[in-house]
Protein backbone atom coordinates (compact mmCIF):
# COMPACT_ATOMS: atom_id res chain seq x y z
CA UNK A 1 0.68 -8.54 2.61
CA UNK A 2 1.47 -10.38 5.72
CA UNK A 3 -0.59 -13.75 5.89
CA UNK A 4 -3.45 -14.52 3.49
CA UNK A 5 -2.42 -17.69 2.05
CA UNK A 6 -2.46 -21.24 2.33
CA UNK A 7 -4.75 -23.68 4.71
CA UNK A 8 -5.31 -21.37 7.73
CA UNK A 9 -4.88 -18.04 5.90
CA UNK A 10 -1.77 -16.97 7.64
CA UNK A 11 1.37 -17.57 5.33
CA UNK A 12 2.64 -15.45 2.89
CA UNK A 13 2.21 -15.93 -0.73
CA UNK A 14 6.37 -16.25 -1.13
CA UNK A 15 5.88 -19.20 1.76
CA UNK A 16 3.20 -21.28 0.17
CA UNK A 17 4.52 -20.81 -3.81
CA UNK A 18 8.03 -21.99 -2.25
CA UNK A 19 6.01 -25.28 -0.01
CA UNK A 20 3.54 -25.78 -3.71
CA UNK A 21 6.84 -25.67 -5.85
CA UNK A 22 8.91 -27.99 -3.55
CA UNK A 23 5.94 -30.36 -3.56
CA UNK A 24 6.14 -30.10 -7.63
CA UNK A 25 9.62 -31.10 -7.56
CA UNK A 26 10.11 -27.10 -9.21
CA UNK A 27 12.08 -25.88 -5.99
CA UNK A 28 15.41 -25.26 -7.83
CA UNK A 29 13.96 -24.67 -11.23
CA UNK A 30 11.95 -21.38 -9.72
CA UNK A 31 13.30 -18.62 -7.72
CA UNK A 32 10.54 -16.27 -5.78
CA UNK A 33 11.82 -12.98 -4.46
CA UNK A 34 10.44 -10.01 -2.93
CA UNK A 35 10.82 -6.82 -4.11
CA UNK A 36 9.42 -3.66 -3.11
CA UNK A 37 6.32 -1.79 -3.98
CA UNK A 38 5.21 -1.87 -7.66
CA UNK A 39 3.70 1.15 -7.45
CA UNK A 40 -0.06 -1.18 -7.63
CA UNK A 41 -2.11 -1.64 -4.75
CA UNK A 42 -4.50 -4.05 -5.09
CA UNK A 43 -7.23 -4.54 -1.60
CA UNK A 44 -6.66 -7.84 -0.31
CA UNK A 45 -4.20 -8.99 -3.10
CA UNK A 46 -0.39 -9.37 -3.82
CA UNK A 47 1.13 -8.28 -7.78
CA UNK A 48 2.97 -10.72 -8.65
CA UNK A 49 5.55 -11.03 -11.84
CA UNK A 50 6.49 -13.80 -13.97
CA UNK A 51 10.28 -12.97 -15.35
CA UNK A 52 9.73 -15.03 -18.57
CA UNK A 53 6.46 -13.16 -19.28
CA UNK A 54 7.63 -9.45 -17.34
CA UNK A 55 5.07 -7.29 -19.26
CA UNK A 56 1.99 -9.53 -17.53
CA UNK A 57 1.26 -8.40 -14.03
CA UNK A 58 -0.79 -10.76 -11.76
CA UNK A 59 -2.89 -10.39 -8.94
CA UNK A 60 -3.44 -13.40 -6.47
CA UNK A 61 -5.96 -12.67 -4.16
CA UNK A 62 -5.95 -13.31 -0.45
CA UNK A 63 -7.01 -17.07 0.18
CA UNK A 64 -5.97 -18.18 -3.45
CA UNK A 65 -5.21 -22.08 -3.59
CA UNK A 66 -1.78 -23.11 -4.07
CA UNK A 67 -2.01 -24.89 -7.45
CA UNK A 68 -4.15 -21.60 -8.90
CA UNK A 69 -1.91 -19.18 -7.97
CA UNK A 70 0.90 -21.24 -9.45
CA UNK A 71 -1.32 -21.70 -12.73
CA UNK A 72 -1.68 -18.37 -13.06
CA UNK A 73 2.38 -17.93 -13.16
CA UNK A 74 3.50 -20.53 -14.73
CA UNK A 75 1.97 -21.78 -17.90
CA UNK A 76 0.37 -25.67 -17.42
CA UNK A 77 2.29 -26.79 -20.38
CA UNK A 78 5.75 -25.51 -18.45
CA UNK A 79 5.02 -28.02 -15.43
C-alpha cells in the first residue's frame, strides 16, 4: 500500500516503523524489508511478518499509530 501511515496518512508502513525504531534507539537491532505479495489481501491493510515469530501473520491497518503497530511486532518485554 502506498501511503496510509504516520501523521498525515501518506508514508508507508516500512517509512514510519524505520522513523518509530530509530526514535527507540532499535534502528540497527531491526531490519524491515519488503517482499512481494503474500498471497493475503487485506482492504486498507498491510501483512506484516515478524522473523522471530514467522508462523504469526499481522495486519496493521491504514492509519495505525507508530508505537501500536510496533507493539504488535515486537513483544513489549523485547523493547
Amino acid at each position: 500500500m502506498k501511503g496510509g501511515y504516520g501523521a498525515k496518512g501518506r508514508d508507508t508502513l516500512r517509512t514510519m516503523l524505520r522513523e518509530t525504531l530509530r526514535e527507540h534507539g532499535r534502528r540497527r537491532d531491526c531490519k524491515i524489508i519488503e517482499t512481494r505479495c503474500m498471497g493475503i489481501c487485506p482492504r486498507k491493510a498491510v501483512t506484516a511478518v515478524n522473523a522471530e515469530r514467522p508462523d504469526t501473520l499481522f495486519t496493521i491497518p491504514k492509519g495505525t499509530s507508530p508505537n501500536e503497530a510496533l507493539s504488535r511486532l515486537i513483544d513489549s518485554s523485547e523493547r
